[in-house]
N, C-alpha and C. Protein backbone atom coordinates (compact mmCIF):
# COMPACT_ATOMS: atom_id res chain seq x y z
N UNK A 1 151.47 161.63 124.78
CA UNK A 1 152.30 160.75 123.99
C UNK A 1 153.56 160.37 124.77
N UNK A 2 153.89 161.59 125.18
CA UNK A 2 155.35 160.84 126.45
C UNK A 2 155.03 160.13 127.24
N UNK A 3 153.70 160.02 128.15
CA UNK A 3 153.25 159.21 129.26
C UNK A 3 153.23 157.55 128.47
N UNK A 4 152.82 157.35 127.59
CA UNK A 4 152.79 156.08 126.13
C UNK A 4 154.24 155.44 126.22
N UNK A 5 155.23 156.73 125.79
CA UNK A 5 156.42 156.19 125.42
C UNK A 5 157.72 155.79 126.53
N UNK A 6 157.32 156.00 128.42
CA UNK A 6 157.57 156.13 129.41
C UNK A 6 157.24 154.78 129.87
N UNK A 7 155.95 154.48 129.55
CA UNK A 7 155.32 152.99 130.19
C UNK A 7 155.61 152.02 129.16
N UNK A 8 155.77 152.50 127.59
CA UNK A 8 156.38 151.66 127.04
C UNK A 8 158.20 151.31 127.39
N UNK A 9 158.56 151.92 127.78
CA UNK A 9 160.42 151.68 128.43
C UNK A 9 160.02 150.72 129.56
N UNK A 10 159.38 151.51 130.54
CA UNK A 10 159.22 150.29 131.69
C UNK A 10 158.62 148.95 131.79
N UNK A 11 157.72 148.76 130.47
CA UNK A 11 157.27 147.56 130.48
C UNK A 11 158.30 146.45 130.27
N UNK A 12 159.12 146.88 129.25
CA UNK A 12 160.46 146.56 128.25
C UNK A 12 161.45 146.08 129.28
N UNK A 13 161.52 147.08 130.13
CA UNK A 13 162.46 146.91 130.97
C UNK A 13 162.42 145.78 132.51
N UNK A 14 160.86 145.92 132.51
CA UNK A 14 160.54 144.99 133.22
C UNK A 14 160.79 143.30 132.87
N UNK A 15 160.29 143.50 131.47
CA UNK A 15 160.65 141.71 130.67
C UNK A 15 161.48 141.69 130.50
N UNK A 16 162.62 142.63 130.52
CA UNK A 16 163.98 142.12 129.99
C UNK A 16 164.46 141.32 131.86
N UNK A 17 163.97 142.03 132.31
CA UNK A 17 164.52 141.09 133.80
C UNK A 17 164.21 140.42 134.41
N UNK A 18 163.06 139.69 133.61
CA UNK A 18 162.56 138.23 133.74
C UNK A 18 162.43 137.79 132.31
N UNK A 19 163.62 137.46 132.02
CA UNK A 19 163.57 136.77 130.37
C UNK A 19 162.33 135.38 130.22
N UNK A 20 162.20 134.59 131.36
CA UNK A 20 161.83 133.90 131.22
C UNK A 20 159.87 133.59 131.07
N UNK A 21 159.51 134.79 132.08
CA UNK A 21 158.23 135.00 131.94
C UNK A 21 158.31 135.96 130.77
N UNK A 22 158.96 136.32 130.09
CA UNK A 22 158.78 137.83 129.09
C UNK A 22 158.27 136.27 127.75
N UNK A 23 159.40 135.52 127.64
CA UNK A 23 159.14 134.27 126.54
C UNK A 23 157.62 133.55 126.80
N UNK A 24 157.40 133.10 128.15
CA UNK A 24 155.81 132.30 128.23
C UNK A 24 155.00 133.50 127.60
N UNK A 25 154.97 135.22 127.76
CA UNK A 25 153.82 135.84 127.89
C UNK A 25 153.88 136.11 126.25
N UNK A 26 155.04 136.09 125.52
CA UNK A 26 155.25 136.29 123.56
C UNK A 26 154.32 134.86 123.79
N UNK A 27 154.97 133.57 123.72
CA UNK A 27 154.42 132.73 123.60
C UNK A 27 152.83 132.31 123.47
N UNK A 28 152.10 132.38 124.86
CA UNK A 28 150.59 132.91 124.97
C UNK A 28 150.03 133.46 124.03
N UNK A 29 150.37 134.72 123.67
CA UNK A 29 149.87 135.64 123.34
C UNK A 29 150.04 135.33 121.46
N UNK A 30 150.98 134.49 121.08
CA UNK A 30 151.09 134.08 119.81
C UNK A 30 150.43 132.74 119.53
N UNK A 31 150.02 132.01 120.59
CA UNK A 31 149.11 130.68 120.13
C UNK A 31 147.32 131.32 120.69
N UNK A 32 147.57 132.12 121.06
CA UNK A 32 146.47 133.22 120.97
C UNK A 32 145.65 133.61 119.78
N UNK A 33 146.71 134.24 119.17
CA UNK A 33 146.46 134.69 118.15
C UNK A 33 146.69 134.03 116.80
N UNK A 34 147.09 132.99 116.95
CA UNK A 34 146.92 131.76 115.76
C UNK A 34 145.70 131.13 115.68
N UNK A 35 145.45 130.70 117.14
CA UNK A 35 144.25 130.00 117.17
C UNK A 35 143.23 130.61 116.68
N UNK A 36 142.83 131.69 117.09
CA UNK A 36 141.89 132.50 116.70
C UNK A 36 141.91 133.12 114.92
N UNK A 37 143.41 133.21 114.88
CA UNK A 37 143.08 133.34 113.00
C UNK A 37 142.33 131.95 112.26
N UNK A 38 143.04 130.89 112.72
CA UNK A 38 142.49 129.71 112.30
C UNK A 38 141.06 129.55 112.77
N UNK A 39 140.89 129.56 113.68
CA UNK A 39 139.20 129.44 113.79
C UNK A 39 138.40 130.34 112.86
N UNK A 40 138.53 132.03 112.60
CA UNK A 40 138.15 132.44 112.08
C UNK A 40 138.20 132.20 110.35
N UNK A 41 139.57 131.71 109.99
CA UNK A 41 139.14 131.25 108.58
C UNK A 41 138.55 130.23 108.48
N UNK A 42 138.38 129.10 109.41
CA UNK A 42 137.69 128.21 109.09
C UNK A 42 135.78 128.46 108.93
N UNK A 43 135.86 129.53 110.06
CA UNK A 43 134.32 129.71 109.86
C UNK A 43 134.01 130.63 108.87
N UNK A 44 134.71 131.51 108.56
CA UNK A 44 134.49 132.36 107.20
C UNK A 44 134.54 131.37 105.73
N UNK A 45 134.87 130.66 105.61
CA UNK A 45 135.13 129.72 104.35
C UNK A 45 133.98 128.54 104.45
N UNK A 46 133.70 128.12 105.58
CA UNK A 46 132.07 127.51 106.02
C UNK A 46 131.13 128.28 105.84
N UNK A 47 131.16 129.14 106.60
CA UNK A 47 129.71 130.11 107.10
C UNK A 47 129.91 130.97 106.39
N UNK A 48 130.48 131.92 106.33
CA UNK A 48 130.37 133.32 106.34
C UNK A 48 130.44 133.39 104.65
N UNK A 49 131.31 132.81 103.91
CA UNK A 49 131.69 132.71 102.22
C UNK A 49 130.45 132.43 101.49
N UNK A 50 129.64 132.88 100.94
CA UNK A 50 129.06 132.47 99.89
C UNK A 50 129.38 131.46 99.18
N UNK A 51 128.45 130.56 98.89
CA UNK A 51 129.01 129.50 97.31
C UNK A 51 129.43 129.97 96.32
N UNK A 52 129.72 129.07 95.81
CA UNK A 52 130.47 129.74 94.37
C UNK A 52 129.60 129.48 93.07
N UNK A 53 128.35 129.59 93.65
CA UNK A 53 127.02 129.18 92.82
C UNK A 53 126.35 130.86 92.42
N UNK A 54 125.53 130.76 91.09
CA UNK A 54 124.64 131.44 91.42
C UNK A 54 123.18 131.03 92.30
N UNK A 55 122.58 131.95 92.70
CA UNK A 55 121.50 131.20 93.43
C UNK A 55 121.87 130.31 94.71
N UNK A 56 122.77 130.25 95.27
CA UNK A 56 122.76 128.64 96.50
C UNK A 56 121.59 128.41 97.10
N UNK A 57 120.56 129.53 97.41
CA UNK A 57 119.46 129.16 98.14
C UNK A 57 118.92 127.98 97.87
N UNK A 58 118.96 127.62 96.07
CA UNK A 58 118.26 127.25 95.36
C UNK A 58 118.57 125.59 94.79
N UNK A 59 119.88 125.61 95.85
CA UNK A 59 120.44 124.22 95.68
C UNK A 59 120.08 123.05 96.72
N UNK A 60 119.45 121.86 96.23
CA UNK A 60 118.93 120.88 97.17
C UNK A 60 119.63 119.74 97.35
N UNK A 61 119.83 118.77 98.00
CA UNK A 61 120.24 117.72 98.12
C UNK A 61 118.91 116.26 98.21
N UNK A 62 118.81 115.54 97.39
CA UNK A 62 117.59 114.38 97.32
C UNK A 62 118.38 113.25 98.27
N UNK A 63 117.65 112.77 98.93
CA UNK A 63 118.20 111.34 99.73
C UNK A 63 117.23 110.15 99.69
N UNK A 64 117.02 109.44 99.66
CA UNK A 64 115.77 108.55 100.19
C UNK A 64 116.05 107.60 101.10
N UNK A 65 115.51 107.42 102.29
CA UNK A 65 115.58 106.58 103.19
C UNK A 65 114.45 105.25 103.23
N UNK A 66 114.78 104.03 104.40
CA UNK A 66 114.59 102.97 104.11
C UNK A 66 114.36 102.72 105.78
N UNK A 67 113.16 102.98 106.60
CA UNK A 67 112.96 102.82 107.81
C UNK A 67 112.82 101.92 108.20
N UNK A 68 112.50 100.87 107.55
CA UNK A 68 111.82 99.78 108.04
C UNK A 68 112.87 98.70 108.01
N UNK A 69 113.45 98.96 107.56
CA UNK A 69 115.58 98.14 107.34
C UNK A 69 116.65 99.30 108.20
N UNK A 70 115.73 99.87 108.94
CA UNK A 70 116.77 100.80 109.64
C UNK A 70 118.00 101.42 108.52
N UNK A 71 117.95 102.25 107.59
CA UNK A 71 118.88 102.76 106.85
C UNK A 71 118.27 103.94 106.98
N UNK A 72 119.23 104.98 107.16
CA UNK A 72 119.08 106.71 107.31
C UNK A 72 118.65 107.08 105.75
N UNK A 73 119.96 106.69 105.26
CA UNK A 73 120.33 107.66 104.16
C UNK A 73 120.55 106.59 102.62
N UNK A 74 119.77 106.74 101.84
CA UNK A 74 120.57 105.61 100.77
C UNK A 74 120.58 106.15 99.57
N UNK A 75 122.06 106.17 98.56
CA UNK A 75 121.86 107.31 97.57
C UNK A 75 121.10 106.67 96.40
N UNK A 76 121.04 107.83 95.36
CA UNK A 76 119.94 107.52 94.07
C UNK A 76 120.85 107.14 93.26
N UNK A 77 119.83 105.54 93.19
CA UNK A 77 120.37 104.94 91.84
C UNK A 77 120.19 105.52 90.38
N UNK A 78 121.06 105.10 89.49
CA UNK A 78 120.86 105.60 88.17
C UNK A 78 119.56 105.56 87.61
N UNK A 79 118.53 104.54 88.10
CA UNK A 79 117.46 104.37 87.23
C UNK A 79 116.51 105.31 87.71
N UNK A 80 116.49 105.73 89.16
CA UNK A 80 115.92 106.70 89.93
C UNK A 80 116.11 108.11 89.48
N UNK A 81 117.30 108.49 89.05
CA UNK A 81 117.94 109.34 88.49
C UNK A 81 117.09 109.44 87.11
N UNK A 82 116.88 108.91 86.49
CA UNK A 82 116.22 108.93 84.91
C UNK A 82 114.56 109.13 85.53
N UNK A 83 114.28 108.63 86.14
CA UNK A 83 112.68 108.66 86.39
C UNK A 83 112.61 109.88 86.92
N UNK A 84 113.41 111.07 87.72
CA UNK A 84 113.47 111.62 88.12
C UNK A 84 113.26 112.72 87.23
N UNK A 85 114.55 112.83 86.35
CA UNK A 85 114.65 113.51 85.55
C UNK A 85 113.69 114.00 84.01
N UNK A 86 113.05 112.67 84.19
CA UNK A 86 111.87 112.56 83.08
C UNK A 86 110.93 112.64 83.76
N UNK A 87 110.25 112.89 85.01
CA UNK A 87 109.67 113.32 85.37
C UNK A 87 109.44 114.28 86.60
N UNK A 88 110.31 115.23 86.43
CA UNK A 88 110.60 116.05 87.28
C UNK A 88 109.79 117.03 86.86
N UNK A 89 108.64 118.02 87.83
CA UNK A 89 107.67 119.30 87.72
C UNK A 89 107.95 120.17 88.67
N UNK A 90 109.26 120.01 89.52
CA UNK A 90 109.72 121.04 90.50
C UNK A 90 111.03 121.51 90.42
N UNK A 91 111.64 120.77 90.20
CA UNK A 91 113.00 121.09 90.09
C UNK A 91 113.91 121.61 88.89
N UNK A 92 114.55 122.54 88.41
CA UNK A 92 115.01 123.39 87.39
C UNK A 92 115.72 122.39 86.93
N UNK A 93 116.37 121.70 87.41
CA UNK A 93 117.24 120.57 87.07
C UNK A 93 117.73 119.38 88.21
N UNK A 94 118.57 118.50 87.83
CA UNK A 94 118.75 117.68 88.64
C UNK A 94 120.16 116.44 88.03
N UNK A 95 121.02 116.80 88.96
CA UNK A 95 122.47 115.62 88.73
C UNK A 95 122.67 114.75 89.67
N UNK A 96 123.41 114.01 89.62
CA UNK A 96 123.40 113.02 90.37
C UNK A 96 125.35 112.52 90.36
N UNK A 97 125.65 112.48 91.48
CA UNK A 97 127.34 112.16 91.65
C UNK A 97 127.65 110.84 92.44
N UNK A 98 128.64 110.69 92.47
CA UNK A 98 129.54 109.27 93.51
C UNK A 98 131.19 109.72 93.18
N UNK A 99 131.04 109.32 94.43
CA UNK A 99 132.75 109.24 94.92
C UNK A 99 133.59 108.24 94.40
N UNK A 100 134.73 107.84 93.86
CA UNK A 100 135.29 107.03 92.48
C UNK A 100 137.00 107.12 93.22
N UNK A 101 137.65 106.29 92.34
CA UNK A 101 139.13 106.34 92.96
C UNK A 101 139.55 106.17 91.18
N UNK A 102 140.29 106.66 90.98
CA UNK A 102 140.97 106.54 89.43
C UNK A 102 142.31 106.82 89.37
N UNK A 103 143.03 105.97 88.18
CA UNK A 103 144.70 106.31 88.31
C UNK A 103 144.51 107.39 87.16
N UNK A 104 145.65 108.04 87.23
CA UNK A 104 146.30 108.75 86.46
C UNK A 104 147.72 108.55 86.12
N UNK A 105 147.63 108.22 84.89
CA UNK A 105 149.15 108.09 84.02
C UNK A 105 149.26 109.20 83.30
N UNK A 106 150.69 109.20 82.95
CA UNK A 106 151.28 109.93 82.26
C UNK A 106 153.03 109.66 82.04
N UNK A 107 153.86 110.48 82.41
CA UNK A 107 155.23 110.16 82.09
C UNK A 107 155.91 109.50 83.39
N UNK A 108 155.40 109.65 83.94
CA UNK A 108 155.64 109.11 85.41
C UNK A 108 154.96 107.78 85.85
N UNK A 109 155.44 107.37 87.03
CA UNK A 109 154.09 106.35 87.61
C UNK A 109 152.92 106.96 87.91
N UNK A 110 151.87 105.77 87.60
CA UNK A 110 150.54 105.74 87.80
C UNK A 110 150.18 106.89 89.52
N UNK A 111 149.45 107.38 89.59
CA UNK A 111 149.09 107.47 90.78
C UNK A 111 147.22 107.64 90.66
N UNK A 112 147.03 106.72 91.94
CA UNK A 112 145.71 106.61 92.64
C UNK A 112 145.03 107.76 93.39
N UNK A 113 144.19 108.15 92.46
CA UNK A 113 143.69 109.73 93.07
C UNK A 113 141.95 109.78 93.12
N UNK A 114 141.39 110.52 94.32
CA UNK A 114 139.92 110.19 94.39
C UNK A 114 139.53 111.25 93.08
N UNK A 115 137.85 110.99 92.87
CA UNK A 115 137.83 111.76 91.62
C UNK A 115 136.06 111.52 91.94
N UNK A 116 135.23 112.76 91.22
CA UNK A 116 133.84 112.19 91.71
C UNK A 116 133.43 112.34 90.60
N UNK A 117 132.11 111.42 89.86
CA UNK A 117 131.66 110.99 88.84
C UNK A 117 130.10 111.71 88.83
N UNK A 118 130.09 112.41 87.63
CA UNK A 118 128.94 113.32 87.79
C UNK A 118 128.02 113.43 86.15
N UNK A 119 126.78 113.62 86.75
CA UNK A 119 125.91 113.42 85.15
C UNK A 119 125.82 114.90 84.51
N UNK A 120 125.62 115.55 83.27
CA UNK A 120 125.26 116.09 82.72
C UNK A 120 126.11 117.23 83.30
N UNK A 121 127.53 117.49 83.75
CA UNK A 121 128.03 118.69 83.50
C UNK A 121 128.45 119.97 82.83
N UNK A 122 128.30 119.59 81.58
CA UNK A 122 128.35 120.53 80.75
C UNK A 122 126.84 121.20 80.47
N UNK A 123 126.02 120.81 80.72
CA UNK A 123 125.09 121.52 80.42
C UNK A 123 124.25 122.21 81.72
N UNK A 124 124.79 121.92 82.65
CA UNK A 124 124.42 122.01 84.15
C UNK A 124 125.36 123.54 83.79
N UNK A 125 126.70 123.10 84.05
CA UNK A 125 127.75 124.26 83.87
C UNK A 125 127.19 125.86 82.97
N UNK A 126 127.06 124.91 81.71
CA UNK A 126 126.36 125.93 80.20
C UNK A 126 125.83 126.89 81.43
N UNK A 127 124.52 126.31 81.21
CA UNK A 127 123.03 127.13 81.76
C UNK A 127 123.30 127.95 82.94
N UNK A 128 123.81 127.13 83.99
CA UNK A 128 123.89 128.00 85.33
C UNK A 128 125.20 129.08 85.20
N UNK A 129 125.99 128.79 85.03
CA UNK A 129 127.32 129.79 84.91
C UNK A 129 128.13 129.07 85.76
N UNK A 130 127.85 127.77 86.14
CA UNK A 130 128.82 127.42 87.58
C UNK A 130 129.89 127.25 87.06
N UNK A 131 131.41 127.44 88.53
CA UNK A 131 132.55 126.64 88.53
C UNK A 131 132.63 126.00 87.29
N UNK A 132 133.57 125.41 86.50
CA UNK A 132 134.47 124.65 85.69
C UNK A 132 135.28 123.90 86.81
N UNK A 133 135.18 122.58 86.49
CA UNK A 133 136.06 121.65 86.96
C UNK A 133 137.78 122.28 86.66
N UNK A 134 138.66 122.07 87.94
CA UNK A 134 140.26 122.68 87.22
C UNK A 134 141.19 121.68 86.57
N UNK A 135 141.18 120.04 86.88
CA UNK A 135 141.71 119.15 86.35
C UNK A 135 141.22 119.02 85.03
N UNK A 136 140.23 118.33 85.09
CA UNK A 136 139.73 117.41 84.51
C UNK A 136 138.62 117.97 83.65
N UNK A 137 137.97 117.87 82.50
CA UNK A 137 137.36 118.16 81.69
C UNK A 137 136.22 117.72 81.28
N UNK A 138 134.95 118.02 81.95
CA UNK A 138 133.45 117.43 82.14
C UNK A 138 133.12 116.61 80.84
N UNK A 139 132.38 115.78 81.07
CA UNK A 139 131.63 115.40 79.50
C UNK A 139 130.52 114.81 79.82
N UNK A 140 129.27 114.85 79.23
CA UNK A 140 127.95 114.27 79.56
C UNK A 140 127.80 112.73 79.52
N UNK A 141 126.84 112.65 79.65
CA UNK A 141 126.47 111.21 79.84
C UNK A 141 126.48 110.66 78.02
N UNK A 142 125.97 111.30 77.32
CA UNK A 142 126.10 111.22 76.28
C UNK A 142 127.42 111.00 75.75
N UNK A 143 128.24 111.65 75.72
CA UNK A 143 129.79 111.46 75.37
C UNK A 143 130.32 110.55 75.91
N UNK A 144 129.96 109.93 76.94
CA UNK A 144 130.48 108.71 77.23
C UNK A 144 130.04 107.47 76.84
N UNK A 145 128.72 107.51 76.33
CA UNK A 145 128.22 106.34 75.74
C UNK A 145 127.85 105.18 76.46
């Protein structure tokens, strides 16, 4: 433990008499170790985190493409969505979303905020146990009329 606390004086003593390399090597050694926290939460909150689903295995994404017009990806229309749903023999269920821009008023000015538009949440929610929206307050297709 003295040999520890011996090389710890001389290290000390060494950076104190080059102030200037003692600051680059804190420096280094602190965008070091930022970088690397940040990388790591980013991949733990991607990768490593579980959904906040039950089941995720069990979650799909539908696309349909259009080769012959060169289109990758083209999303499901509403009417696709109903044919789907009324005749669906594989799938436990099935919703369908889009990306939306909506104001919000209140006592203040308006502000323009994105917002995504989704079918049958409450009963999606019910059944599975998922997430609750934190703003905003689901309502089916039905309730909207």
């Amino acid at each position: 433990m003295e040999s520890v606390n011996n090389q710890l004086k001389q290290v000390l003593r060494r950076l104190g008499r080059a102030p200037m390399f003692a600051a680059i090597t804190l420096i280094t050694l602190a965008a070091g170790v930022g970088g690397n926290t940040v990388v790591f939460s980013v991949l733990e909150g991607v990768l490593l985190k579980p959904l906040a689903y039950p089941n995720p295995d069990g979650l799909v994404g539908v696309w349909h493409s259009a080769p012959g017009i060169q289109i990758k990806d083209l999303d499901m229309s509403p009417s696709d969505y109903f044919i789907y749903r009324e005749q669906n023999r594989t799938l436990q269920d099935i919703g369908m979303y889009a990306g939306d821009s909506v104001s919000v008023t209140g006592v203040a000015e308006p502000e323009q905020v994105e917002a995504l538009r989704v079918t049958d949440v409450d009963s999606a929610l019910a059944e599975n146990e998922w997430p609750r929206p934190k703003i905003f307050s689901a309502r089916s297709v039905c309730d909207l009329g």
